[in-house]
Structures are given as C-alpha cells and as structure tokens.
PDB file of N, CA and C in Angstrom:
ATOM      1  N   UNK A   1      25.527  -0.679  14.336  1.00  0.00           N
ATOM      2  CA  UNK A   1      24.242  -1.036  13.760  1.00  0.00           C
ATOM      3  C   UNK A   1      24.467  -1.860  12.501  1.00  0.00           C
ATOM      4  N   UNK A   2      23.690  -2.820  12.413  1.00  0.00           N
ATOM      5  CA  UNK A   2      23.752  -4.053  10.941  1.00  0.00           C
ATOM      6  C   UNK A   2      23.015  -3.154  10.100  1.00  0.00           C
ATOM      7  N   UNK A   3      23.583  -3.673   9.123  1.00  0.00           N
ATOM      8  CA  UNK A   3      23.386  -3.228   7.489  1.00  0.00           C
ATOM      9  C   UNK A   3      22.001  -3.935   6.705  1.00  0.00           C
ATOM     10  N   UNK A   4      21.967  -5.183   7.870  1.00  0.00           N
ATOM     11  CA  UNK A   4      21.124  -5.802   7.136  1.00  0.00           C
ATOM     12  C   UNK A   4      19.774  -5.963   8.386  1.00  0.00           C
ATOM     13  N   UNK A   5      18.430  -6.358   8.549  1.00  0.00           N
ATOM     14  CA  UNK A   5      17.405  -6.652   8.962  1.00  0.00           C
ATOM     15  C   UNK A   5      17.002  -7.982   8.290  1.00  0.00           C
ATOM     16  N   UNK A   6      16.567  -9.188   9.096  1.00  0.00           N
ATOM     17  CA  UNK A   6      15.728 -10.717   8.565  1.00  0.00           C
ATOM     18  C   UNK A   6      14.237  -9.299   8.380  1.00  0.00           C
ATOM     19  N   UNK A   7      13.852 -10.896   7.288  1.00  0.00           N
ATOM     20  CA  UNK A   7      12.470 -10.163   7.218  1.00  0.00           C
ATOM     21  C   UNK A   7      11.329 -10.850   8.237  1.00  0.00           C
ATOM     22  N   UNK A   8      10.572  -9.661   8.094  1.00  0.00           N
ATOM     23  CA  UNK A   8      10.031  -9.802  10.071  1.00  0.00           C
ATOM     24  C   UNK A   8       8.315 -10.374   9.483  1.00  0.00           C
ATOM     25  N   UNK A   9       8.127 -10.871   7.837  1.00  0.00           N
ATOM     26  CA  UNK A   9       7.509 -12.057   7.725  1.00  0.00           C
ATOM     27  C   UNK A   9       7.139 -13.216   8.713  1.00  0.00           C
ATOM     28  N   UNK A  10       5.695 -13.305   9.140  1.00  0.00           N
ATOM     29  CA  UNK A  10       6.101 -14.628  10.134  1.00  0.00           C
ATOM     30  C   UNK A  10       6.003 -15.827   9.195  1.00  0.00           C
ATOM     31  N   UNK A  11       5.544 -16.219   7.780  1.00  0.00           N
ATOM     32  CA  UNK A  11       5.990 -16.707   7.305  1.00  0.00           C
ATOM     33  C   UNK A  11       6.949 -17.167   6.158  1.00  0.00           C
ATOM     34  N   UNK A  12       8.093 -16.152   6.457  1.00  0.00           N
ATOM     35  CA  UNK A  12       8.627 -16.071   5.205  1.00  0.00           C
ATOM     36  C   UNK A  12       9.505 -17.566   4.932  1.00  0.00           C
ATOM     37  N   UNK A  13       9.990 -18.218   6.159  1.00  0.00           N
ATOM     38  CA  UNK A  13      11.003 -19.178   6.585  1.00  0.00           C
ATOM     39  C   UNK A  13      10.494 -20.562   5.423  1.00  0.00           C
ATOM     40  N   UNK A  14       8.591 -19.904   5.072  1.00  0.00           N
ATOM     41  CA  UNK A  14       8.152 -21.069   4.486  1.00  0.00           C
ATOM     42  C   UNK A  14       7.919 -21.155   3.565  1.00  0.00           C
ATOM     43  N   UNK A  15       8.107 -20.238   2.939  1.00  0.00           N
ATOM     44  CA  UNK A  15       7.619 -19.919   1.160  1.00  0.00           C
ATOM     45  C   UNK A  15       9.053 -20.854   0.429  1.00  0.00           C
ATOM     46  N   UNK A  16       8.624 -21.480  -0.213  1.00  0.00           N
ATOM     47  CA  UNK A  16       9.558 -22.663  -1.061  1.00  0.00           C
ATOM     48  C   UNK A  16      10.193 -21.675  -2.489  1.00  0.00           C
ATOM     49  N   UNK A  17      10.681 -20.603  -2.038  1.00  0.00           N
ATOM     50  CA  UNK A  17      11.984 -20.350  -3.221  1.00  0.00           C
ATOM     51  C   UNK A  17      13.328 -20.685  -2.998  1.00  0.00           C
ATOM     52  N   UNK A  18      13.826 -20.940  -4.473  1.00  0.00           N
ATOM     53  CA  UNK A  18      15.171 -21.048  -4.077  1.00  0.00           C
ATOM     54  C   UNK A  18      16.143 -19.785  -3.197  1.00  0.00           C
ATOM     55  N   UNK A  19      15.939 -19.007  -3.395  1.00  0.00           N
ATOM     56  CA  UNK A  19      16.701 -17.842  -2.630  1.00  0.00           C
ATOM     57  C   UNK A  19      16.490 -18.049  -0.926  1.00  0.00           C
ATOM     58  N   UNK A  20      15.496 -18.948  -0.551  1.00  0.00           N
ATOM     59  CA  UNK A  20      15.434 -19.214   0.650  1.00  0.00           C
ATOM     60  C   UNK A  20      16.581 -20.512   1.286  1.00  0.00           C
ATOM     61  N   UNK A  21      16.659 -21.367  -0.066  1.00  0.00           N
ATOM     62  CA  UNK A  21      17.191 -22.664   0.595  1.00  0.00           C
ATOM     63  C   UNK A  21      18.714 -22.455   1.090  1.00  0.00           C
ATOM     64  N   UNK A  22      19.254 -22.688   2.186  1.00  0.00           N
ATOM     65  CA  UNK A  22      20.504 -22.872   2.787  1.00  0.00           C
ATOM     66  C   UNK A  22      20.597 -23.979   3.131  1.00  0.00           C
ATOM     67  N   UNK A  23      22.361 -24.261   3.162  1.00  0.00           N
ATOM     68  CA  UNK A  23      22.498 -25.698   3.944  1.00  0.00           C
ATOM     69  C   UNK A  23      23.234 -26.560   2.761  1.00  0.00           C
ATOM     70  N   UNK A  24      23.902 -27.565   3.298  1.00  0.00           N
ATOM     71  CA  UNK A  24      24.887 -28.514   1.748  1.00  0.00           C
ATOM     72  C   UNK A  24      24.147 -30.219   2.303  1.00  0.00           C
ATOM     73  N   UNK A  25      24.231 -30.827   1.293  1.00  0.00           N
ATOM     74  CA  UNK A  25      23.864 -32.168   1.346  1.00  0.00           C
ATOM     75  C   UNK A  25      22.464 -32.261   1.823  1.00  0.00           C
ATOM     76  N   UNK A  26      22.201 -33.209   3.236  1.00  0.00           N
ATOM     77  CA  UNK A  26      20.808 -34.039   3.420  1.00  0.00           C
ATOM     78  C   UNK A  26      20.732 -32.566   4.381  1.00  0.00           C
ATOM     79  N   UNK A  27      21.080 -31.590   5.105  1.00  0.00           N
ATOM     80  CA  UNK A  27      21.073 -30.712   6.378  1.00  0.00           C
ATOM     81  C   UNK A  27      20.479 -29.356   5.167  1.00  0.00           C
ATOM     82  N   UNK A  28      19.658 -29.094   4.283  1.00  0.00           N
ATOM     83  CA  UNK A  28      19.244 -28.538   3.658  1.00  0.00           C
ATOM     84  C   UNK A  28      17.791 -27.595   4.759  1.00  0.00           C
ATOM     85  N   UNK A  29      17.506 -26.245   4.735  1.00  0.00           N
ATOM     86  CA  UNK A  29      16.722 -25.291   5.444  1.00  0.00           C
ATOM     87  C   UNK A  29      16.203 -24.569   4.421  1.00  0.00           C
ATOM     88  N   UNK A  30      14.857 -24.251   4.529  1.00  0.00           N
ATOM     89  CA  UNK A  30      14.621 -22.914   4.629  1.00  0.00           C
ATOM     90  C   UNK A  30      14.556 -21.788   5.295  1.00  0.00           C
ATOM     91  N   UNK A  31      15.084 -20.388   4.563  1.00  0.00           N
ATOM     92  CA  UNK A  31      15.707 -19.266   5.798  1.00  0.00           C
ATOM     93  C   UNK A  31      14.866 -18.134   5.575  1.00  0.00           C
ATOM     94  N   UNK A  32      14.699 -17.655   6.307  1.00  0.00           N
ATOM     95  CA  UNK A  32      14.202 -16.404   6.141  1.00  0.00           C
ATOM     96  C   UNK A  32      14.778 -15.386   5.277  1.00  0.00           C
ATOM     97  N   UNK A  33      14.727 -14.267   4.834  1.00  0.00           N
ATOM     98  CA  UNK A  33      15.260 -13.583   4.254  1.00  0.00           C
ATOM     99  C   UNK A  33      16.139 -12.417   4.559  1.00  0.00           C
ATOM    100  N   UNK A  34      17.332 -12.430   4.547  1.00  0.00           N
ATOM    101  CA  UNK A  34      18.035 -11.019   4.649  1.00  0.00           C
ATOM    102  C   UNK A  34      18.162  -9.822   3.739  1.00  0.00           C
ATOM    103  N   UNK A  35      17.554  -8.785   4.535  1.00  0.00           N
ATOM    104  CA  UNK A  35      17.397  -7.984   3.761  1.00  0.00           C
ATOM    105  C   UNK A  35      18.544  -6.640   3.710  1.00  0.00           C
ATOM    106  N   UNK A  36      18.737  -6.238   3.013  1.00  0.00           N
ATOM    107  CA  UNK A  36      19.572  -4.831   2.796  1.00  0.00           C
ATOM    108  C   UNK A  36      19.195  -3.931   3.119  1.00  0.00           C
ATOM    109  N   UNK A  37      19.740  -3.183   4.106  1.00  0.00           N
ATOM    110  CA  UNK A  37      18.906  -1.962   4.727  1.00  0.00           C
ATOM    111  C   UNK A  37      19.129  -0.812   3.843  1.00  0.00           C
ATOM    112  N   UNK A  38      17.938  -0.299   3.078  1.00  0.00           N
ATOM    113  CA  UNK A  38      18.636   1.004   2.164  1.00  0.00           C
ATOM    114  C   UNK A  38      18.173   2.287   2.950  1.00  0.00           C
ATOM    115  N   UNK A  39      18.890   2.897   3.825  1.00  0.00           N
ATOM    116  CA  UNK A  39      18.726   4.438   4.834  1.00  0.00           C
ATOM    117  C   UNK A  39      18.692   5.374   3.248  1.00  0.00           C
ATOM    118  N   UNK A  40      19.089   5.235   2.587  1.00  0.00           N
ATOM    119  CA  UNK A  40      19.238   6.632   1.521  1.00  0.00           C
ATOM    120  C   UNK A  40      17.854   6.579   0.845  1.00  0.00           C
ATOM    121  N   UNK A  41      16.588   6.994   1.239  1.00  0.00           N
ATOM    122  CA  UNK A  41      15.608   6.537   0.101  1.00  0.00           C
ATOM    123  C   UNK A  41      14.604   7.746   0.471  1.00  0.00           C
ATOM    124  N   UNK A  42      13.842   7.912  -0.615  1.00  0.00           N
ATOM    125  CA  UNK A  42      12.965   9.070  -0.118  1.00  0.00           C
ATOM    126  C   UNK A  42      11.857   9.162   0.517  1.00  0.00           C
ATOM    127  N   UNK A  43      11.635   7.446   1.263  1.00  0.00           N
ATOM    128  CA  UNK A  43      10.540   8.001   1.994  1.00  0.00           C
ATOM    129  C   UNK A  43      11.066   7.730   3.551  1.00  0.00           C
ATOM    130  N   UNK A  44      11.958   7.875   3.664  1.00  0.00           N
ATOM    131  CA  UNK A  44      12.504   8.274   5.131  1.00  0.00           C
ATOM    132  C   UNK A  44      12.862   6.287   5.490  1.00  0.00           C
ATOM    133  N   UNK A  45      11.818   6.575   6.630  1.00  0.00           N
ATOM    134  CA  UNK A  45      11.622   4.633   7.133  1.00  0.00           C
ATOM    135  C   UNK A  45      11.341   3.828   6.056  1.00  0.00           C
ATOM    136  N   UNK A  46      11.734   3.520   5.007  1.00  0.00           N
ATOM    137  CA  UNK A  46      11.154   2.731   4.383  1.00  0.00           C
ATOM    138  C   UNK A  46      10.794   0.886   4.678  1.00  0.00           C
ATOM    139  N   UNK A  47       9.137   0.424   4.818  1.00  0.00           N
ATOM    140  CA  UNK A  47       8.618  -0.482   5.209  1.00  0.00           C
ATOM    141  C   UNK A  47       9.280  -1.747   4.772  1.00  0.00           C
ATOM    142  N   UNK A  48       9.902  -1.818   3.428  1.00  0.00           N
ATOM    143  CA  UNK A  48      11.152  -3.023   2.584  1.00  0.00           C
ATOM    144  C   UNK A  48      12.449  -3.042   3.171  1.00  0.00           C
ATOM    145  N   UNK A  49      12.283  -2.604   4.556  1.00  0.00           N
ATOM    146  CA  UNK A  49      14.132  -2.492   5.306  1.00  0.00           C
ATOM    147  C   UNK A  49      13.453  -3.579   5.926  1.00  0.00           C
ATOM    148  N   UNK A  50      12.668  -4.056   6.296  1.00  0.00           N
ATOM    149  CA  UNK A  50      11.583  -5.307   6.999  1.00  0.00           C
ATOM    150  C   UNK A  50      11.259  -6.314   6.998  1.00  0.00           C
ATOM    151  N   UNK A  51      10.607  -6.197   5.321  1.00  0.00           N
ATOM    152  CA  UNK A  51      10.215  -7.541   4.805  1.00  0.00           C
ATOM    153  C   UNK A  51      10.771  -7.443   3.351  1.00  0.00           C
ATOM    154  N   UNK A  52      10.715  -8.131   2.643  1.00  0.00           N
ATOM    155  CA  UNK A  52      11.536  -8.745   2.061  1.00  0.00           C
ATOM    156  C   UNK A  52      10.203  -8.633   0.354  1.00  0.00           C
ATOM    157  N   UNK A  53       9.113  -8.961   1.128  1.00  0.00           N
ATOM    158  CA  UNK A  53       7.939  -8.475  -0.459  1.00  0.00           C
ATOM    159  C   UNK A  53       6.636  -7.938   0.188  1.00  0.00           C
ATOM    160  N   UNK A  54       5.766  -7.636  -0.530  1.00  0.00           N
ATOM    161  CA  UNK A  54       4.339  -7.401  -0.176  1.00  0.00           C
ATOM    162  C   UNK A  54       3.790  -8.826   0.447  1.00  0.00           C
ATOM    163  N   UNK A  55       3.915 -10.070  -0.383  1.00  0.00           N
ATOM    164  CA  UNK A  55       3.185 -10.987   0.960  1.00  0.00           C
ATOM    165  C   UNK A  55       3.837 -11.382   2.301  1.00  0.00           C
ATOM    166  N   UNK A  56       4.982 -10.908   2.729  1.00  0.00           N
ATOM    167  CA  UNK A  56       5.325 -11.023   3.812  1.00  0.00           C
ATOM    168  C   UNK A  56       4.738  -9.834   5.014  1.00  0.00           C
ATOM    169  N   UNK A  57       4.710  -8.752   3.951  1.00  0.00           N
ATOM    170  CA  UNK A  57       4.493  -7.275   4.855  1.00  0.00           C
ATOM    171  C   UNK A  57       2.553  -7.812   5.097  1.00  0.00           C
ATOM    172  N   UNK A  58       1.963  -8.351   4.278  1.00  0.00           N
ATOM    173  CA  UNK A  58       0.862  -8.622   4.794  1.00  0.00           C
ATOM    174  C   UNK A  58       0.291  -9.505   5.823  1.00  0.00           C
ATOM    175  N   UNK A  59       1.586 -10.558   5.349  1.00  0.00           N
ATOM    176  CA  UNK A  59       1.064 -11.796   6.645  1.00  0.00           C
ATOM    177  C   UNK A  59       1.347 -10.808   7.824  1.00  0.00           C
ATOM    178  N   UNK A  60       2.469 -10.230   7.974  1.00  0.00           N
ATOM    179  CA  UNK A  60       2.725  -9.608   9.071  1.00  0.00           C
ATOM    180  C   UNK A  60       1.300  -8.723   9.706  1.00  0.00           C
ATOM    181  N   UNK A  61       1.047  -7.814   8.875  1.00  0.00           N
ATOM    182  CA  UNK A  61      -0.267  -6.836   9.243  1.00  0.00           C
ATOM    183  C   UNK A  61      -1.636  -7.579  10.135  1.00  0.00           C
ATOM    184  N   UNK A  62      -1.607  -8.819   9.230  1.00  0.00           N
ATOM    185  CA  UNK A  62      -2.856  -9.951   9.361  1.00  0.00           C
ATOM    186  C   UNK A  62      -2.399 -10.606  10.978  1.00  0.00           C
ATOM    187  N   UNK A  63      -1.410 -11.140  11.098  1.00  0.00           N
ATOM    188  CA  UNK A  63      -1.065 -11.330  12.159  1.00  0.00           C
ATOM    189  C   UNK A  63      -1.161 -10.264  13.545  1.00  0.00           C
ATOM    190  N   UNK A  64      -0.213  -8.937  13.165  1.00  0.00           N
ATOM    191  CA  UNK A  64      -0.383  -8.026  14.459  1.00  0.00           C
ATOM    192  C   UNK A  64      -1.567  -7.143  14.140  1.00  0.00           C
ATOM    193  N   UNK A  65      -2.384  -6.692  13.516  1.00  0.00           N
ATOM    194  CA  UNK A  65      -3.341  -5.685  13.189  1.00  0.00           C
ATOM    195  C   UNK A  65      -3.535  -4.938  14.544  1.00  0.00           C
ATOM    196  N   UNK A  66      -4.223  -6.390  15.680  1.00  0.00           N
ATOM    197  CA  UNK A  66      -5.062  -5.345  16.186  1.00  0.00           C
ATOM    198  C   UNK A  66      -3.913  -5.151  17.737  1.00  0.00           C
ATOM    199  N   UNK A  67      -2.441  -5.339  17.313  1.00  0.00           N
ATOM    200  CA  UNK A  67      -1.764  -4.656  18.575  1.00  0.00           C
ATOM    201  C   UNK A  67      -1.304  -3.731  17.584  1.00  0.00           C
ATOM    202  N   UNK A  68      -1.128  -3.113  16.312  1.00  0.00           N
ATOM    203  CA  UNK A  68      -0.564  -2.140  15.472  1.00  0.00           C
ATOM    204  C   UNK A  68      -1.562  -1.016  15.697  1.00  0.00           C
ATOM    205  N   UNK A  69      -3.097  -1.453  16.031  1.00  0.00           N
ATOM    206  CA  UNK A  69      -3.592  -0.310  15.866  1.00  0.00           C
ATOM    207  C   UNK A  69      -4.106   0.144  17.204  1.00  0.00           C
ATOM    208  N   UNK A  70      -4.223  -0.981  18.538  1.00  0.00           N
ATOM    209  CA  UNK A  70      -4.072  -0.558  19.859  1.00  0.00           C
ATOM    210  C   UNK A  70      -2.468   0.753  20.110  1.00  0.00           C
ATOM    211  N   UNK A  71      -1.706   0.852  19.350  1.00  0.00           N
ATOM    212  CA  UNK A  71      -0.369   1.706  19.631  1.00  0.00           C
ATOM    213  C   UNK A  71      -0.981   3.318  19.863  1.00  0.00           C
ATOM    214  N   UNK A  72      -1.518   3.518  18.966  1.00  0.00           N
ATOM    215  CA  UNK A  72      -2.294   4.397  18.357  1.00  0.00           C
ATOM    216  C   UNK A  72      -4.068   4.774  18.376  1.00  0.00           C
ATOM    217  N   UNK A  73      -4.545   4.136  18.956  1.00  0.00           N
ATOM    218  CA  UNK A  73      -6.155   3.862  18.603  1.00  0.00           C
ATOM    219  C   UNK A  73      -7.040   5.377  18.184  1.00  0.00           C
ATOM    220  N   UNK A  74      -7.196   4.963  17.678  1.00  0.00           N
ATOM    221  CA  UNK A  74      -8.415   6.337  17.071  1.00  0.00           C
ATOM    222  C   UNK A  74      -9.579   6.086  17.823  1.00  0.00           C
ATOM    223  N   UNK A  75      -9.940   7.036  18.545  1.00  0.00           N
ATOM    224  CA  UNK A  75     -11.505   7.477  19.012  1.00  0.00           C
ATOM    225  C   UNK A  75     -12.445   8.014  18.666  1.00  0.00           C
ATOM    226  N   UNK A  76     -11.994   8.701  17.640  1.00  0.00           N
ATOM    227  CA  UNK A  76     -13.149   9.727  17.192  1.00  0.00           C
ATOM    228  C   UNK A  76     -12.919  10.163  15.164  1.00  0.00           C
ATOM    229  N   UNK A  77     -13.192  10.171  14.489  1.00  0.00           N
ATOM    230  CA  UNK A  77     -13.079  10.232  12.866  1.00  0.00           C
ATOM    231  C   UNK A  77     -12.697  11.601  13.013  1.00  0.00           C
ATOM    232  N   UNK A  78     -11.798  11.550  11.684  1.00  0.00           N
ATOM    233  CA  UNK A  78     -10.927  12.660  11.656  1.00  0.00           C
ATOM    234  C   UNK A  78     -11.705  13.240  10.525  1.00  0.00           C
ATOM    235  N   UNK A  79     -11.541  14.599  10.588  1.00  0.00           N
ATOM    236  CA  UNK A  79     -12.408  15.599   9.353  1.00  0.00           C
ATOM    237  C   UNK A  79     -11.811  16.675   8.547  1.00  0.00           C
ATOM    238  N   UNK A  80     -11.880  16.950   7.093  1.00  0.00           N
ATOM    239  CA  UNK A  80     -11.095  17.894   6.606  1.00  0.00           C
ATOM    240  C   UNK A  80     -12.204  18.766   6.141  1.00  0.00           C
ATOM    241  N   UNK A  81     -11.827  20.281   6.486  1.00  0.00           N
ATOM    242  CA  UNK A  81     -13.030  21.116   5.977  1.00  0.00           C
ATOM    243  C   UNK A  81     -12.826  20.756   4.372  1.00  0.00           C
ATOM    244  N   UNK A  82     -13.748  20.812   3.656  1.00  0.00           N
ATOM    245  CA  UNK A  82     -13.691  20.893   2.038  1.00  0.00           C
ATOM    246  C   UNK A  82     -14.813  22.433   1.756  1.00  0.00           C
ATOM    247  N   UNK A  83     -14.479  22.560   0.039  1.00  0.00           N
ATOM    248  CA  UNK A  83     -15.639  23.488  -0.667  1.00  0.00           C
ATOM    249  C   UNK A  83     -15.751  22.548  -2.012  1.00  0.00           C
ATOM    250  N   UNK A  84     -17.323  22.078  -2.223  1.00  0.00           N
ATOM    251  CA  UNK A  84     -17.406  21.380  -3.023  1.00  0.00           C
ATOM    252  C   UNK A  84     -18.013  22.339  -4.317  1.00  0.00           C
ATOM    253  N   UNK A  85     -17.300  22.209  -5.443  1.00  0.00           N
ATOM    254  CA  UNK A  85     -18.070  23.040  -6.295  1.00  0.00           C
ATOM    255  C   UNK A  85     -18.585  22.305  -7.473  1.00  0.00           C
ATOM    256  N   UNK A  86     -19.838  22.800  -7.889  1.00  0.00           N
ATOM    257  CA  UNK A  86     -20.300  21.712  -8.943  1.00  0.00           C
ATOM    258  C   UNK A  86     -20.420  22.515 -10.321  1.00  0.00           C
ATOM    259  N   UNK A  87     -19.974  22.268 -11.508  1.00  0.00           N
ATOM    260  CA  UNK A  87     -20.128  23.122 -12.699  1.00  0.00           C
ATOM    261  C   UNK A  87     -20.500  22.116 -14.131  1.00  0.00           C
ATOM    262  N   UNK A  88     -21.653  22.922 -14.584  1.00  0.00           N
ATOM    263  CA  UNK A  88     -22.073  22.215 -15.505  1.00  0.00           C
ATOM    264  C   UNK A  88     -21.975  22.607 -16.643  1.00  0.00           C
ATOM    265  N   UNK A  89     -21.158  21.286 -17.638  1.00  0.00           N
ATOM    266  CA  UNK A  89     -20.925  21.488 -19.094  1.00  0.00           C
ATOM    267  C   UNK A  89     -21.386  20.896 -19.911  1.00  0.00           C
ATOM    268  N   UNK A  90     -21.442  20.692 -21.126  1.00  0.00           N
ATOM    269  CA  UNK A  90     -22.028  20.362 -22.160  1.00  0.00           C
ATOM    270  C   UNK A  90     -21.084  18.672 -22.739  1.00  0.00           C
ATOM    271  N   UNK A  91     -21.217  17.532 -22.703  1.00  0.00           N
ATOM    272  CA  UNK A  91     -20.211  16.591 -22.873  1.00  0.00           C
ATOM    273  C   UNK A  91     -20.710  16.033 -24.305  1.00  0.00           C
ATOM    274  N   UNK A  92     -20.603  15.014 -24.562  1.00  0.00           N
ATOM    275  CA  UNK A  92     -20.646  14.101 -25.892  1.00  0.00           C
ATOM    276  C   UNK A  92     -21.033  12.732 -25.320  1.00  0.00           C
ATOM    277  N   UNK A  93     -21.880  11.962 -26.039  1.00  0.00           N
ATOM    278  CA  UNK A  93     -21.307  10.614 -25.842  1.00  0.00           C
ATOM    279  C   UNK A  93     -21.558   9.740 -27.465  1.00  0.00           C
ATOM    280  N   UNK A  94     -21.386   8.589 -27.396  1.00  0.00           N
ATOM    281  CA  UNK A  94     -21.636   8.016 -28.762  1.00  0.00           C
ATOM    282  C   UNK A  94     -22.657   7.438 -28.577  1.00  0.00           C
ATOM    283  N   UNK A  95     -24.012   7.430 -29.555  1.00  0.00           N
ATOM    284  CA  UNK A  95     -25.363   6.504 -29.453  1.00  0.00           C
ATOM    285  C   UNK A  95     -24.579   5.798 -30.465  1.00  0.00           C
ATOM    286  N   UNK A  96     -25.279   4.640 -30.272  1.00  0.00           N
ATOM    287  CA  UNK A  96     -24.494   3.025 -31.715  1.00  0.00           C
ATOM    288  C   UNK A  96     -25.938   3.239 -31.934  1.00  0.00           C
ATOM    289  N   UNK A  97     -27.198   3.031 -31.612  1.00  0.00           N
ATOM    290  CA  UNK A  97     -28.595   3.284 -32.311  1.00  0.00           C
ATOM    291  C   UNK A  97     -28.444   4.143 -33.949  1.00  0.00           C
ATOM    292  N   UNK A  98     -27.999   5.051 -32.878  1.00  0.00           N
ATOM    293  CA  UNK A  98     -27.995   6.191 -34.347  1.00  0.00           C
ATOM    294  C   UNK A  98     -26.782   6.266 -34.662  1.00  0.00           C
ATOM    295  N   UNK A  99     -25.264   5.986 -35.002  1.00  0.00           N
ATOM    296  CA  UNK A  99     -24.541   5.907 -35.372  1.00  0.00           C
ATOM    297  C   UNK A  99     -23.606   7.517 -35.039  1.00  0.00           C
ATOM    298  N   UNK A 100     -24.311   7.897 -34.058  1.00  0.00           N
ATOM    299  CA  UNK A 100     -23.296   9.250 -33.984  1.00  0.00           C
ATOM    300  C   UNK A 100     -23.239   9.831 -32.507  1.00  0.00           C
ATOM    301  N   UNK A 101     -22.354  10.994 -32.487  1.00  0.00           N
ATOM    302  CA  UNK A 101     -21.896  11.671 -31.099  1.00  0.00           C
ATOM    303  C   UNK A 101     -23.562  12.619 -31.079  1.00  0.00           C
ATOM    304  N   UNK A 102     -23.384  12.215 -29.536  1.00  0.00           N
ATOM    305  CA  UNK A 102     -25.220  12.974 -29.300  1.00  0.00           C
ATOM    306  C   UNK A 102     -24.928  14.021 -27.756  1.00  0.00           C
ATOM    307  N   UNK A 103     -25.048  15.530 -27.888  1.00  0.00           N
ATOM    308  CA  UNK A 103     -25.029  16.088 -26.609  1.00  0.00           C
ATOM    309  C   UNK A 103     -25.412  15.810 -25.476  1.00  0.00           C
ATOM    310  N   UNK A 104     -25.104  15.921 -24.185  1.00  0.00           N
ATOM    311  CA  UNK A 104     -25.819  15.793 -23.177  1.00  0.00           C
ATOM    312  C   UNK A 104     -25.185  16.959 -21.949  1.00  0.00           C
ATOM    313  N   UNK A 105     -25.766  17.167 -21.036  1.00  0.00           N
ATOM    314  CA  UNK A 105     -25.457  17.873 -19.624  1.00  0.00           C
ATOM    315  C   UNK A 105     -24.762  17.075 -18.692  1.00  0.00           C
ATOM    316  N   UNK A 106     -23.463  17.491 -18.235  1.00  0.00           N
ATOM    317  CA  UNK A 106     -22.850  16.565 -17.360  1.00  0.00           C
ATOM    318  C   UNK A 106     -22.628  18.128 -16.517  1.00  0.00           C
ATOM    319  N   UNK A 107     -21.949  16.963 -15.196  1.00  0.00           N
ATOM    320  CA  UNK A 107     -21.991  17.651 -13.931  1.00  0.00           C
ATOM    321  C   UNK A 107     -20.458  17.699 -13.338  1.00  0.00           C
ATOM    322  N   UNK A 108     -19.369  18.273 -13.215  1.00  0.00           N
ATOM    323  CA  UNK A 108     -18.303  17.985 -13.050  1.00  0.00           C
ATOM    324  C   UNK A 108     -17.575  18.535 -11.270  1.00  0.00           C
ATOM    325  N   UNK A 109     -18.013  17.582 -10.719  1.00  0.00           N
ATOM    326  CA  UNK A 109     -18.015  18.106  -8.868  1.00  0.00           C
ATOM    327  C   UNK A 109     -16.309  18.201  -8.474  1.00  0.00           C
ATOM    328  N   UNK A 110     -15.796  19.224  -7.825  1.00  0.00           N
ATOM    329  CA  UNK A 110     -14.551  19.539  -7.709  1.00  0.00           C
ATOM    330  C   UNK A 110     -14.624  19.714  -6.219  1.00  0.00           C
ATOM    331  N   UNK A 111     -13.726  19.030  -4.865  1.00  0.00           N
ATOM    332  CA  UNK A 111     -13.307  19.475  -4.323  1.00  0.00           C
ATOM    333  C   UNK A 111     -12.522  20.031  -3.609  1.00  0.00           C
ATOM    334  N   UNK A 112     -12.230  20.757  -2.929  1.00  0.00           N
ATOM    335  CA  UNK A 112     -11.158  21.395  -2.589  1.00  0.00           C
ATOM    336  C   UNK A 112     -11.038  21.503  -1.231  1.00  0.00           C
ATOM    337  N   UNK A 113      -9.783  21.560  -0.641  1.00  0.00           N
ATOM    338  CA  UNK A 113      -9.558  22.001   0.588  1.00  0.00           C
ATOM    339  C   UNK A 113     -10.051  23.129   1.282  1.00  0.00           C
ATOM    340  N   UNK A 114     -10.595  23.706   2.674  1.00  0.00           N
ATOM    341  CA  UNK A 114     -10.302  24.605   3.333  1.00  0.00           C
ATOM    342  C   UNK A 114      -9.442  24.830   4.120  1.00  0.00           C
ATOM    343  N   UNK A 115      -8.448  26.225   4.220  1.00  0.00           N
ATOM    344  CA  UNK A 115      -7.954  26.688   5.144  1.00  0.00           C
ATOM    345  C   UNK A 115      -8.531  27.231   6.166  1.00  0.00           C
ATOM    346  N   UNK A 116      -8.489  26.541   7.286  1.00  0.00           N
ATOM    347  CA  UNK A 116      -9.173  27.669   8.842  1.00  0.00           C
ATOM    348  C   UNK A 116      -8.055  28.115   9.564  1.00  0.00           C
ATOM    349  N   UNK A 117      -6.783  28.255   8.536  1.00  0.00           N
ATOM    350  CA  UNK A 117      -6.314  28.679   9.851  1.00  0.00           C
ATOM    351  C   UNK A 117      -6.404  30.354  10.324  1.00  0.00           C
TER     352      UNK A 117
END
C-alpha cells in the first residue's frame, strides 16, 4: 500500500500555485497534489488523506453530492427523544437612556437528552 494518495480534487490540477508547477524549461505542468497519508490520527479515516485543502474537498462534494448521498439515502428524518427545561432568572442589561444596569426576566431553555433504553 502507498504512503501517499493524489488529491481526489477534480480541480486541483488547476489552481495556479507554485507547489503545483512540475516540469524543467518550455515542458512546464500543473500537477495535482500528493498527499501524505497520515494513518496515526485521531479521527480514524481522516478526509485530508484525499484532498489536499478545504477547496478541493468541496469541489469534490459539489461535483459527486448526489451519488455520495444515493450510497446511503435517507427516507425518513431521524429523531432524538429530548427533555426541554425552561428556568427563569433575573438578568441585567445596560439602558444608555438612563445611564445604568436595569433588571429584567430572562428565560434560560436547556435541553437534554433522553434515555429509552
């Protein structure tokens, strides 16, 4: 297995940096990018073993979207039980009218997960 992955950018071949240009004299290219495969990282697969930056990983998305999400297709919205709790405290704010901190009632909504299992 290679160490390295091109980046799978469909246009990376075209972005005009120097780190792209290969080639000596008038036979001068732009190349795609080789990338360094880093396996040691903490999020397992990491998506930068691929492409090479964020606008490559996007052209890519923009390009395959809708066979990335035919792999997989969702039918139906996914749902998490919650408990919403609402508790009311006493806050501050500043009036500039009157030059000072003036009370008011605020509402501070928290939610939380349910367990069903």
């Amino acid at each position: 297995m290679s160490n390295y992955n091109w980046c799978h950018g469909p246009e990376c071949h075209t972005n005009h940096t120097q780190s792209r240009i290969r080639g000596s004299g008038d036979n001068k290219v732009l190349r795609t990018i080789k990338i360094k495969v880093n396996s040691h990282n903490q999020y397992g697969n990491n998506i930068f073993n691929y492409f090479c930056n964020t606008r490559c990983l996007y052209d890519y998305l923009r390009e395959h979207a809708q066979a990335i999400a035919n792999i997989a297709p969702r039918t139906k919205a996914l749902e998490t039980p919650i408990k919403v709790e609402k508790e009311k405290y006493e806050s501050y704010r500043y009036d500039f009218g009157k030059e000072q901190r003036v009370p008011y009632q605020a509402t501070r909504t928290t939610i939380k997960s349910v367990d069903n299992d």
